[in-house]
C-alpha atoms as a PDB file:
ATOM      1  CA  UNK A   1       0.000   0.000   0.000  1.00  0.00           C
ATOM      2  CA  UNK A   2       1.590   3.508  -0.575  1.00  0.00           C
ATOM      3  CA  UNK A   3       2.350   5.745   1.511  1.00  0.00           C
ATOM      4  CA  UNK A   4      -0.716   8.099  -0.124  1.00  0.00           C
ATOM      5  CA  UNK A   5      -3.095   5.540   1.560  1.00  0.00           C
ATOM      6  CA  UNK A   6      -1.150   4.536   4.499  1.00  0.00           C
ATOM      7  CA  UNK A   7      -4.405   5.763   6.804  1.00  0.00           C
ATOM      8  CA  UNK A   8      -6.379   2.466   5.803  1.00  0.00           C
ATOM      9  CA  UNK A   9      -3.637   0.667   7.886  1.00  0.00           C
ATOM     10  CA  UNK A  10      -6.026   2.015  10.625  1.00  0.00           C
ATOM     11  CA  UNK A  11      -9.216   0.521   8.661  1.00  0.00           C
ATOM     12  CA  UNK A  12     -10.715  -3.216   9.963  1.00  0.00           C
ATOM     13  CA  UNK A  13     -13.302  -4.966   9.441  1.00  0.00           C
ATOM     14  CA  UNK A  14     -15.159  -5.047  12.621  1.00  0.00           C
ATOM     15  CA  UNK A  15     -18.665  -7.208  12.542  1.00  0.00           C
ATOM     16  CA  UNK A  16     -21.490  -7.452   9.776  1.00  0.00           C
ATOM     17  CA  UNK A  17     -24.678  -6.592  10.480  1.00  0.00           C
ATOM     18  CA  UNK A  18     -27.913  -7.427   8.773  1.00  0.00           C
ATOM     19  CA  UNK A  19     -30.701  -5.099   7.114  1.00  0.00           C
ATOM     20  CA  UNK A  20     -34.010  -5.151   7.431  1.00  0.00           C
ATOM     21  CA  UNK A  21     -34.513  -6.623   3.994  1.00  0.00           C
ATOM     22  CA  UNK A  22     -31.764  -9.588   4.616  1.00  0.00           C
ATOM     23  CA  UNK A  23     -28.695  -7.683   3.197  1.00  0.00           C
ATOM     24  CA  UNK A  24     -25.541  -8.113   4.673  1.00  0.00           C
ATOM     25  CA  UNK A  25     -23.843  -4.856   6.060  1.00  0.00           C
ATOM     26  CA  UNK A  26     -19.953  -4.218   5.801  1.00  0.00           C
ATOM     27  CA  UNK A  27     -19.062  -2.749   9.099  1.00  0.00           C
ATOM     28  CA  UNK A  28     -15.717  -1.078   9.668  1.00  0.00           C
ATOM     29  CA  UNK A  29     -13.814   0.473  12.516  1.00  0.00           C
ATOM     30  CA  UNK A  30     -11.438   3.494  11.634  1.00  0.00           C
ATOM     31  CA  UNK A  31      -8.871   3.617  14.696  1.00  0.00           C
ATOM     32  CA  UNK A  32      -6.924   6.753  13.712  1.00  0.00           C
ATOM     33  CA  UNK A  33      -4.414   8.094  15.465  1.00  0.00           C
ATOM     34  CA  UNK A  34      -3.739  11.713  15.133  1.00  0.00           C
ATOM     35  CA  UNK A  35      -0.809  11.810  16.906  1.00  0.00           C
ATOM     36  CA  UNK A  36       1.528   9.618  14.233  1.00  0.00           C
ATOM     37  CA  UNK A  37       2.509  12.772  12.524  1.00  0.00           C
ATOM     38  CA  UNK A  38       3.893  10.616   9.830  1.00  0.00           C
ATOM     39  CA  UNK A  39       0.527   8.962   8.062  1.00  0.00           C
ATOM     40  CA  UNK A  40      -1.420  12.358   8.893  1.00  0.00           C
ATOM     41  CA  UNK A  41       1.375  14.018   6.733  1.00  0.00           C
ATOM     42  CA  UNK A  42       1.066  11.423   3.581  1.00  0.00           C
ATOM     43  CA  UNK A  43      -2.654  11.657   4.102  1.00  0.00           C
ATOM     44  CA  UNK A  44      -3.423  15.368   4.402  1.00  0.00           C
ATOM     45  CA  UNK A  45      -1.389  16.135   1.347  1.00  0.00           C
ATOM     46  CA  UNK A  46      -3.202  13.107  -0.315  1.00  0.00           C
ATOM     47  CA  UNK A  47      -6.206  15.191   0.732  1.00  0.00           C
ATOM     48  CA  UNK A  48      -5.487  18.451   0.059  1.00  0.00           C
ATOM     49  CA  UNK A  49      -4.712  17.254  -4.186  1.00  0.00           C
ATOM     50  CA  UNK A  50      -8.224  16.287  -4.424  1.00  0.00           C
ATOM     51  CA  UNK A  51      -9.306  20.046  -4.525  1.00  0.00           C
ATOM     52  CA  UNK A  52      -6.102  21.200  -5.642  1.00  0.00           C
ATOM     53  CA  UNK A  53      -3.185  19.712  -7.289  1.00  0.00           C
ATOM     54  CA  UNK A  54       0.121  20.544  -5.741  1.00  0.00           C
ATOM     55  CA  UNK A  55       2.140  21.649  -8.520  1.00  0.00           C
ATOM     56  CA  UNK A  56      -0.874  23.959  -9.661  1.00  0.00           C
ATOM     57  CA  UNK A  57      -1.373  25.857  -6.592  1.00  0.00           C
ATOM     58  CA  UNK A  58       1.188  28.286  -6.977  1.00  0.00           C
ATOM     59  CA  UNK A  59      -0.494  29.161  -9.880  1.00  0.00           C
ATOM     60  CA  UNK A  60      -4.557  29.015  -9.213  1.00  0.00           C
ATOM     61  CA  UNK A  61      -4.137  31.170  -5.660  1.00  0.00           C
ATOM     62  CA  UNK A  62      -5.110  34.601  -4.788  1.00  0.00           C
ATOM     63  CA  UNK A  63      -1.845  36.335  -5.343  1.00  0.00           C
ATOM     64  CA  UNK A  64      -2.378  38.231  -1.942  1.00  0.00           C
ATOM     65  CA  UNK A  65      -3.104  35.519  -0.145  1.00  0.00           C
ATOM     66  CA  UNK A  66      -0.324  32.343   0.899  1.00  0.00           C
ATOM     67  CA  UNK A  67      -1.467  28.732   0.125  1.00  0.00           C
ATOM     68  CA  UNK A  68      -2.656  28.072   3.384  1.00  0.00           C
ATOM     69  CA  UNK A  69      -4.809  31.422   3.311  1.00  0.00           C
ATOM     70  CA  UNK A  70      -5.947  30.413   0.147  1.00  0.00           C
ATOM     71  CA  UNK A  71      -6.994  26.946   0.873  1.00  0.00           C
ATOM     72  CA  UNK A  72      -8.646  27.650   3.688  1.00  0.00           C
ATOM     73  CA  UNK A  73     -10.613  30.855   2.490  1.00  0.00           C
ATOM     74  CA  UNK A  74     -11.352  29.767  -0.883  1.00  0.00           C
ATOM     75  CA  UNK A  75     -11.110  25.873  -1.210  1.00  0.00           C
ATOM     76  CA  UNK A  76     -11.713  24.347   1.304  1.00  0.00           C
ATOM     77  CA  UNK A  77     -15.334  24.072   3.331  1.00  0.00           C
ATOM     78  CA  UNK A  78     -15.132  25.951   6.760  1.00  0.00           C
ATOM     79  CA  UNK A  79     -14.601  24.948  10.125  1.00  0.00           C
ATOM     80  CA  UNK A  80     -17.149  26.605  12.042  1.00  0.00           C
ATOM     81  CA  UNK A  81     -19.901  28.027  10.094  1.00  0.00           C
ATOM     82  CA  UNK A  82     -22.753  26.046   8.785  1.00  0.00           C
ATOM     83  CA  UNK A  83     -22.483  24.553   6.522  1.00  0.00           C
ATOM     84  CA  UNK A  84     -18.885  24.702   6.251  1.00  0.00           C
ATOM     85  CA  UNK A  85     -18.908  21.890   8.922  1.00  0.00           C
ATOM     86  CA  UNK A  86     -21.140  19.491   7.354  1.00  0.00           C
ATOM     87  CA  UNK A  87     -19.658  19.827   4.058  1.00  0.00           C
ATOM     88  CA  UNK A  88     -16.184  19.051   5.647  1.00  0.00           C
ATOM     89  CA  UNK A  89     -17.744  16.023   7.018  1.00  0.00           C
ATOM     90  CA  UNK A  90     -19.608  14.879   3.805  1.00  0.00           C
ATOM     91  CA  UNK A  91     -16.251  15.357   1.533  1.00  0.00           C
ATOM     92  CA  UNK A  92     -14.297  13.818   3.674  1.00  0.00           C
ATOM     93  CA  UNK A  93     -16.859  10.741   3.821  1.00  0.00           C
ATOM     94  CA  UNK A  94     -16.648  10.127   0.002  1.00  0.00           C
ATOM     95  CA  UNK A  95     -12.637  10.686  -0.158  1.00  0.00           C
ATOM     96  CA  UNK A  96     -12.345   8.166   2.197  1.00  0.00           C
ATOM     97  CA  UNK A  97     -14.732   5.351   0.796  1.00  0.00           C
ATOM     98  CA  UNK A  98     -13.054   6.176  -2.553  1.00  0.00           C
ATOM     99  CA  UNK A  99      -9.931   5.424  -0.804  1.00  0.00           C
ATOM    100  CA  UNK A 100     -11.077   1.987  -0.001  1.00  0.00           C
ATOM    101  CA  UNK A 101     -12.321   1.000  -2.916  1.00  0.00           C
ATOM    102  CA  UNK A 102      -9.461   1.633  -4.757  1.00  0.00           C
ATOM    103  CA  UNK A 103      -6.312   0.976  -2.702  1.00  0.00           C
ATOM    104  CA  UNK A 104      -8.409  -2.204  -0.485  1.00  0.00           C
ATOM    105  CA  UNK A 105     -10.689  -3.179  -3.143  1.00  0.00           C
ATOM    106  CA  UNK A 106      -8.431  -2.510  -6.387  1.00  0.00           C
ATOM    107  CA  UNK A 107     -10.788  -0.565  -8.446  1.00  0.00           C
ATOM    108  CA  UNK A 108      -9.967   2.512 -10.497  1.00  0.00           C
ATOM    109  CA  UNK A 109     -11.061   5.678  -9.237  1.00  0.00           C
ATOM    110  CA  UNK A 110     -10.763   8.822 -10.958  1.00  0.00           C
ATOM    111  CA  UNK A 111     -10.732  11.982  -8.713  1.00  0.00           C
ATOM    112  CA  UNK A 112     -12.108  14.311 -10.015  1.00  0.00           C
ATOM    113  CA  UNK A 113     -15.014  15.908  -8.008  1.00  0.00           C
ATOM    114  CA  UNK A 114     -13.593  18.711  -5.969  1.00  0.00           C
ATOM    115  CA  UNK A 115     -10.835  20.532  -7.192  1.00  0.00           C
ATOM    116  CA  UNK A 116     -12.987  23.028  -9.647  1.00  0.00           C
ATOM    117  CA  UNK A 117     -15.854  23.598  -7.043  1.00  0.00           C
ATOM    118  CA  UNK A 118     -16.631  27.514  -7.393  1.00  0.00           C
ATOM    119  CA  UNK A 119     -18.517  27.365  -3.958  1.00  0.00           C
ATOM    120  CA  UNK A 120     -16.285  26.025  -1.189  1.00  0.00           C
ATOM    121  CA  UNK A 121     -19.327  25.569   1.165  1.00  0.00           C
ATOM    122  CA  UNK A 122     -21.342  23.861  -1.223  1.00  0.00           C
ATOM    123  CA  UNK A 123     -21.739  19.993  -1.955  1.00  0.00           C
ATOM    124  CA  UNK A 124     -20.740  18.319  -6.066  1.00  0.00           C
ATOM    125  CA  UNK A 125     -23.951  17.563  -7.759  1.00  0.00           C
ATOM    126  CA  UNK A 126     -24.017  13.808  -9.310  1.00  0.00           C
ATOM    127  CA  UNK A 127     -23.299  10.365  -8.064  1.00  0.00           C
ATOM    128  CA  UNK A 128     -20.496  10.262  -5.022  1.00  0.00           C
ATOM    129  CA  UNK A 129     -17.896   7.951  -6.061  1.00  0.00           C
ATOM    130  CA  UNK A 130     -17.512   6.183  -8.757  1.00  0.00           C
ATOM    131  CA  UNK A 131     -15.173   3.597  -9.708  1.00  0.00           C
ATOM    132  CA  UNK A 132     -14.414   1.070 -12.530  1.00  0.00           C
ATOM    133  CA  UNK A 133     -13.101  -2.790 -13.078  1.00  0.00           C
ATOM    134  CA  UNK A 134     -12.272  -3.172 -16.681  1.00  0.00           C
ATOM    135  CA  UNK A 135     -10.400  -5.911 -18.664  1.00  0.00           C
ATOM    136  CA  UNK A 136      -7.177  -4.540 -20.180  1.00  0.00           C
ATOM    137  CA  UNK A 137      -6.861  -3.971 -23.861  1.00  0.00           C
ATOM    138  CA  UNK A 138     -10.403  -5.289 -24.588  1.00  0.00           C
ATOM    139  CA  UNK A 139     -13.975  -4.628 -23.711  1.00  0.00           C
ATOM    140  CA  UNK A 140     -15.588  -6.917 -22.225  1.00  0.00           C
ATOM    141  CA  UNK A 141     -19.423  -7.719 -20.493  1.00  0.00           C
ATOM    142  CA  UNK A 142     -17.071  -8.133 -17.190  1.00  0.00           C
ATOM    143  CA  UNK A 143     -15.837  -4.966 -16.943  1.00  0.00           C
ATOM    144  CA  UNK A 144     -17.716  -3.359 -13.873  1.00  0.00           C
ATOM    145  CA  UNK A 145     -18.975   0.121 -13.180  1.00  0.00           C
ATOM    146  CA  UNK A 146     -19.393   0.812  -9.150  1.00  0.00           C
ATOM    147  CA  UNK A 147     -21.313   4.227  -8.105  1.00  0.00           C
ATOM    148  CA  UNK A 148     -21.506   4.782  -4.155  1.00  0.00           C
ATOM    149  CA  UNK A 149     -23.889   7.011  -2.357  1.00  0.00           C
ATOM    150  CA  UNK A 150     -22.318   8.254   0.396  1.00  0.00           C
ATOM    151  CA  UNK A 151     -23.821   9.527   3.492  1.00  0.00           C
ATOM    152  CA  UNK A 152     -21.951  11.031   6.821  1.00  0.00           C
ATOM    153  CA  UNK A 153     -23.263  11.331  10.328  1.00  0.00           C
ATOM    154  CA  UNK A 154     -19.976  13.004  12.466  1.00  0.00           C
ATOM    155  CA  UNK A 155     -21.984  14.536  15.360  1.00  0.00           C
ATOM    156  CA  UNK A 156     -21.654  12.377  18.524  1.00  0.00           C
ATOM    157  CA  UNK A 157     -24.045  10.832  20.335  1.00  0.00           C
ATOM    158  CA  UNK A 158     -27.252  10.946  17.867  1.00  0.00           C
ATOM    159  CA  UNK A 159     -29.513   8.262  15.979  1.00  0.00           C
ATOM    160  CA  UNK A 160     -30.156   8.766  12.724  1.00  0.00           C
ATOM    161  CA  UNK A 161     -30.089   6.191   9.983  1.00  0.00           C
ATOM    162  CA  UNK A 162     -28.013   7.559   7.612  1.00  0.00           C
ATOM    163  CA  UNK A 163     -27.535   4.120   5.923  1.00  0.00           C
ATOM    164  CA  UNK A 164     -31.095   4.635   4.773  1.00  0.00           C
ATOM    165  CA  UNK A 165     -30.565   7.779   3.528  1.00  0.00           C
ATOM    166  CA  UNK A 166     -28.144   6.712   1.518  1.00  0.00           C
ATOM    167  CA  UNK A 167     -29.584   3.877  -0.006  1.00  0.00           C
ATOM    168  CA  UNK A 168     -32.450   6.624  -0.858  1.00  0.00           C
ATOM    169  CA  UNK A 169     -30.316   8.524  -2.627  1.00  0.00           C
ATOM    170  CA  UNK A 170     -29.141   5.803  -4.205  1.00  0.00           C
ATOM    171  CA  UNK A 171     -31.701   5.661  -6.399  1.00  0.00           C
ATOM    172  CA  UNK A 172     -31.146   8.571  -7.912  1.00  0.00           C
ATOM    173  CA  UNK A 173     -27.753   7.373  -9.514  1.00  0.00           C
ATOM    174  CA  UNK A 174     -29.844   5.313 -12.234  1.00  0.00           C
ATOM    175  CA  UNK A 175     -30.997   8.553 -13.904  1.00  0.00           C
ATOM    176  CA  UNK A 176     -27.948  10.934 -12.902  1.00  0.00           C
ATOM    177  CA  UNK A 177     -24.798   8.352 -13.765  1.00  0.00           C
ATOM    178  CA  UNK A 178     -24.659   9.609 -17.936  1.00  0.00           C
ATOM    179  CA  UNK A 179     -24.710  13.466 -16.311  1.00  0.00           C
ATOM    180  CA  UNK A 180     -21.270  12.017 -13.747  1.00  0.00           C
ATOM    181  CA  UNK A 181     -19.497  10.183 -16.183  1.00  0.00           C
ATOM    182  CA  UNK A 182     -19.792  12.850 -19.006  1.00  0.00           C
ATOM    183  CA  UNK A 183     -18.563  15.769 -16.575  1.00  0.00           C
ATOM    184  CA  UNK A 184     -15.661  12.971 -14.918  1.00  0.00           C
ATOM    185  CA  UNK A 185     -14.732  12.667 -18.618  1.00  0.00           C
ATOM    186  CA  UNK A 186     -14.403  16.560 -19.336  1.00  0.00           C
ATOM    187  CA  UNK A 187     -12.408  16.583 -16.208  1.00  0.00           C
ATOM    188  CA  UNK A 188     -10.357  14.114 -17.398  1.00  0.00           C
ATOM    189  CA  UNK A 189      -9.566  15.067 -20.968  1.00  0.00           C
ATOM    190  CA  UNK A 190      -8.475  19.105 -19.357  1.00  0.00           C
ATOM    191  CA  UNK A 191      -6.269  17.101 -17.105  1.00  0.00           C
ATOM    192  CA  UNK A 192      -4.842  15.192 -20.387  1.00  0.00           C
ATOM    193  CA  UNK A 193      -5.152  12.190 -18.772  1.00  0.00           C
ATOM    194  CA  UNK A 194      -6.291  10.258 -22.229  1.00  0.00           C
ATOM    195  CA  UNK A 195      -5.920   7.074 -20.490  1.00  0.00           C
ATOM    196  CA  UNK A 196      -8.578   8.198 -17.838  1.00  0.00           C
ATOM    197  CA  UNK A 197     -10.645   9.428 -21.443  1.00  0.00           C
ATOM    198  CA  UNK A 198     -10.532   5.741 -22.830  1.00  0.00           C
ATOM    199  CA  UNK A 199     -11.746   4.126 -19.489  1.00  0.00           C
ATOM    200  CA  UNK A 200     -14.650   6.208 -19.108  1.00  0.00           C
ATOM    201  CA  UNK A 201     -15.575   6.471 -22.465  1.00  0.00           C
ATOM    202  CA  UNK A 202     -15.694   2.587 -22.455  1.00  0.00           C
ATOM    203  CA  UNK A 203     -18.653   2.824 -19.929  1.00  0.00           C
ATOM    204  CA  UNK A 204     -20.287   5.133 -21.912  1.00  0.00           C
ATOM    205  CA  UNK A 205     -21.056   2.751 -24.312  1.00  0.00           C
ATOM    206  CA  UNK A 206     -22.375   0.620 -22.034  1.00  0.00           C
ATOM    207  CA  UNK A 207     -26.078   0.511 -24.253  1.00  0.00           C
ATOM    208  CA  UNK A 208     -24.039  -1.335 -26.672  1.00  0.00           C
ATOM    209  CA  UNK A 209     -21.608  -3.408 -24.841  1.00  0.00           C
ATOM    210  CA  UNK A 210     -22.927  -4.232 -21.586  1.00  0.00           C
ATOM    211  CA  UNK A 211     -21.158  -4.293 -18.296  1.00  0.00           C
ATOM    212  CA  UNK A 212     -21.613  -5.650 -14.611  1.00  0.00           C
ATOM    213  CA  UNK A 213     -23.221  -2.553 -13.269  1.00  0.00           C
ATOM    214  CA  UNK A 214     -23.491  -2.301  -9.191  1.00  0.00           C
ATOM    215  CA  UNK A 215     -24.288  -0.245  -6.526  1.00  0.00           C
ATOM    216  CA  UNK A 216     -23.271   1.070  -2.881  1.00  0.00           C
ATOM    217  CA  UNK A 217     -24.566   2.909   0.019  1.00  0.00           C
ATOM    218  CA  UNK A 218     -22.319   3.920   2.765  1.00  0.00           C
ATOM    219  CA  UNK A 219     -22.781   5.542   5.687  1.00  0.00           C
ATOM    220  CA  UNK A 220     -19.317   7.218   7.421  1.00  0.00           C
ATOM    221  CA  UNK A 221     -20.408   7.484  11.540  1.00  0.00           C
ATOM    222  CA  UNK A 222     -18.637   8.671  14.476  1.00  0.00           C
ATOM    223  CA  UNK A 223     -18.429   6.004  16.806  1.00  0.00           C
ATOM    224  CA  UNK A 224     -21.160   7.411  19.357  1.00  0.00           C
ATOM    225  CA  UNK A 225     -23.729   7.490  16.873  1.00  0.00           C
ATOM    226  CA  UNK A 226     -23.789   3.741  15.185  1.00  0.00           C
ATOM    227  CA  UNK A 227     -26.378   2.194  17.041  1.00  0.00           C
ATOM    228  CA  UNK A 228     -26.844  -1.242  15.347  1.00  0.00           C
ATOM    229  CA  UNK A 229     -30.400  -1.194  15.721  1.00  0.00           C
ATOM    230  CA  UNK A 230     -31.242   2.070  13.729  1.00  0.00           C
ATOM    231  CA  UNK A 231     -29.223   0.557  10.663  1.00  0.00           C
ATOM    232  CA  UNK A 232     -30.142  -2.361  10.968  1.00  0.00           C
ATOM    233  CA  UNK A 233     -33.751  -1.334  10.463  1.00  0.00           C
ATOM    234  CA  UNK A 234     -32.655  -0.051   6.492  1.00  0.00           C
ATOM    235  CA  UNK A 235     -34.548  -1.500   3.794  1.00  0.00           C
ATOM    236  CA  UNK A 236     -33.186  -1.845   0.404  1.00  0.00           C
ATOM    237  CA  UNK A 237     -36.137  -3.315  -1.336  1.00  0.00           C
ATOM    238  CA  UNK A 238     -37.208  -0.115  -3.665  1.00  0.00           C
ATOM    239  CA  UNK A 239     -33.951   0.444  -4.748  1.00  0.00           C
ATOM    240  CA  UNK A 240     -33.873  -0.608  -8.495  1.00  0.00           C
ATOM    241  CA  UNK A 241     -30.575  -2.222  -8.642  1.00  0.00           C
ATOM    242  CA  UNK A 242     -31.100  -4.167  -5.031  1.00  0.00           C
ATOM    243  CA  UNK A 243     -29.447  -7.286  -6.380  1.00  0.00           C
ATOM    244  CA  UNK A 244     -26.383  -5.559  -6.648  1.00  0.00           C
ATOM    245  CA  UNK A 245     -26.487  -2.622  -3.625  1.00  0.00           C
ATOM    246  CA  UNK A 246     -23.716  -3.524  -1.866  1.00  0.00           C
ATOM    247  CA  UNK A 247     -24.429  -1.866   2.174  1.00  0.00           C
ATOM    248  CA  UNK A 248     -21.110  -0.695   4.036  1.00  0.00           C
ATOM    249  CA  UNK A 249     -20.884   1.482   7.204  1.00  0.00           C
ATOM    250  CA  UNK A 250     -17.215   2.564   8.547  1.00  0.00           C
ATOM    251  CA  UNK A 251     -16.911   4.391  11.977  1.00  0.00           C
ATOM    252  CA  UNK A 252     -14.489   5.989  14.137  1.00  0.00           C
ATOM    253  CA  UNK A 253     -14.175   7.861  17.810  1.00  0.00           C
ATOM    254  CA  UNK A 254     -14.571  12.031  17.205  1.00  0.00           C
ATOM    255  CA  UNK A 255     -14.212  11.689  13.441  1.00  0.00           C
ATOM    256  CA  UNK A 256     -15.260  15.446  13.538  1.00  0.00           C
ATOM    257  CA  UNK A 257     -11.840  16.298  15.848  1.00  0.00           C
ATOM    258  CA  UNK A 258      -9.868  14.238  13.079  1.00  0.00           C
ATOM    259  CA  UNK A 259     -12.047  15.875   9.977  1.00  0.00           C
ATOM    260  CA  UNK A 260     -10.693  19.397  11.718  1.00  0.00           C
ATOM    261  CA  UNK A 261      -7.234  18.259  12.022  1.00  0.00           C
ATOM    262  CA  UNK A 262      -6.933  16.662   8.171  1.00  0.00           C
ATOM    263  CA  UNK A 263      -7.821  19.789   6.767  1.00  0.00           C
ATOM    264  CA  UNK A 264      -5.790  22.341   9.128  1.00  0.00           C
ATOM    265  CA  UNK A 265      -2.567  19.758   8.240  1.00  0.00           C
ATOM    266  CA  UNK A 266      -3.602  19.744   4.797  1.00  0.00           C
ATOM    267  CA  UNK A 267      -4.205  23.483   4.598  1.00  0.00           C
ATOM    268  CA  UNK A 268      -0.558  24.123   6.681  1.00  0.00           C
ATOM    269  CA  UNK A 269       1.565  21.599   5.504  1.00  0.00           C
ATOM    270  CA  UNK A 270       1.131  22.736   1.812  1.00  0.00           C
END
């Protein structure tokens, strides 16, 4: 594993727990520790190039501002004021469940969701993450497209099923996946990365060339507020692609402490 996603060291699977509807859910614990300066380091600048790429931020800052000013004022979500807070919390949420799926689970994903948002306190339209299995040099009806609805619940000590929330939402990547793929691919293509063109472009033609296509829902939780027997009540059973919705739920003690501190190291260090 590099050293980019050295932080899932702290990632294990914990237990699996079981929906309402008879689906198994994924349950992992996230023991971070804050204090090894060394993975927070390799993390936060991991972090920081998903809204802006290191060797362009000399160039894409407010001249009177320094990079940390800049990233904080102008890139990244606040701190304090709503909803700067939940925003932090959300983002981080999908960057790390994209994490896992491609550096635990080996698929490709592109990242190209946050680093030309105009509104720093704002959420990305379109489907969360979305990754891809694909044969090399060929196209093939194995070849698998993955979209994830993610959902993020940081507050301690509350109950709210945000597993279900996400497997609402869910629903709405059927109709809103051409709109994601099409604006991953424009990202892609200013980027150059023709590589990153091809392998979404193959996906785009799934009409004519089917593919495996699945579905997640995953809800991020700070450890206080996973009670087993509020997600355990979710219920999968409208979704349209239920044969395929994969149901995972990672957790971790104060995530919103170690949200705070990921994007003041990220913001410092750069």
């Amino acid at each position: 594993m590099t050293s980019l996603a050295a932080h899932l060291t702290w990632l294990e699977h914990n237990e699996t727990y079981t929906s309402a509807c008879g689906r198994s859910i994924k349950v992992y614990r996230f023991n971070h520790n804050a204090m090894d300066s060394s993975i927070m380091s390799d993390w936060a600048r991991h972090f920081r190039n998903h809204y802006c790429n290191d060797q362009e931020l000399r160039y894409l800052k407010n001249p009177t501002k320094t990079k940390s000013e800049y990233l904080i004022t102008e890139k990244f979500p606040g701190e304090s004021i709503a909803p700067g807070p939940s925003i932090r919390a959300g983002d981080f949420a999908e960057i790390l469940i994209a994490d896992y799926l491609q550096y635990i689970r080996n698929y490709a994903v592109p990242r190209t969701r946050y680093d030309r948002k105009i509104i720093a306190n704002e959420s990305i339209k379109g489907s969360d993450v979305i990754a891809f299995k694909k044969t090399p040099n060929v196209i093939s009806e194995n070849d698998e497209l993955l979209i994830f609805e993610v959902k993020a619940k940081v507050t301690e000590k509350t109950k709210v099923n945000v597993l279900q929330n996400a497997i609402d939402d869910s629903v709405k990547d059927e109709v809103r996946i051409a709109e994601s793929l099409n604006a991953m691919r424009q990202r892609l293509f200013d980027r150059r990365d023709y590589d990153g063109v091809d392998l979404i472009e193959r996906f785009q033609r799934e009409p004519d060339f089917p593919c495996k296509r699945k579905y997640g829902a995953a809800a991020v939780y700070t450890s206080s507020s996973l009670h087993e027997s509020v997600v355990s009540a979710s219920h999968a059973g409208n979704h349209p692609g239920a044969d395929s919705l994969e149901l995972l739920i990672v957790s971790g003690a104060e995530l919103m402490s170690l949200i705070h501190e990921l994007y003041r190291r990220a913001a410092d260090e750069a």
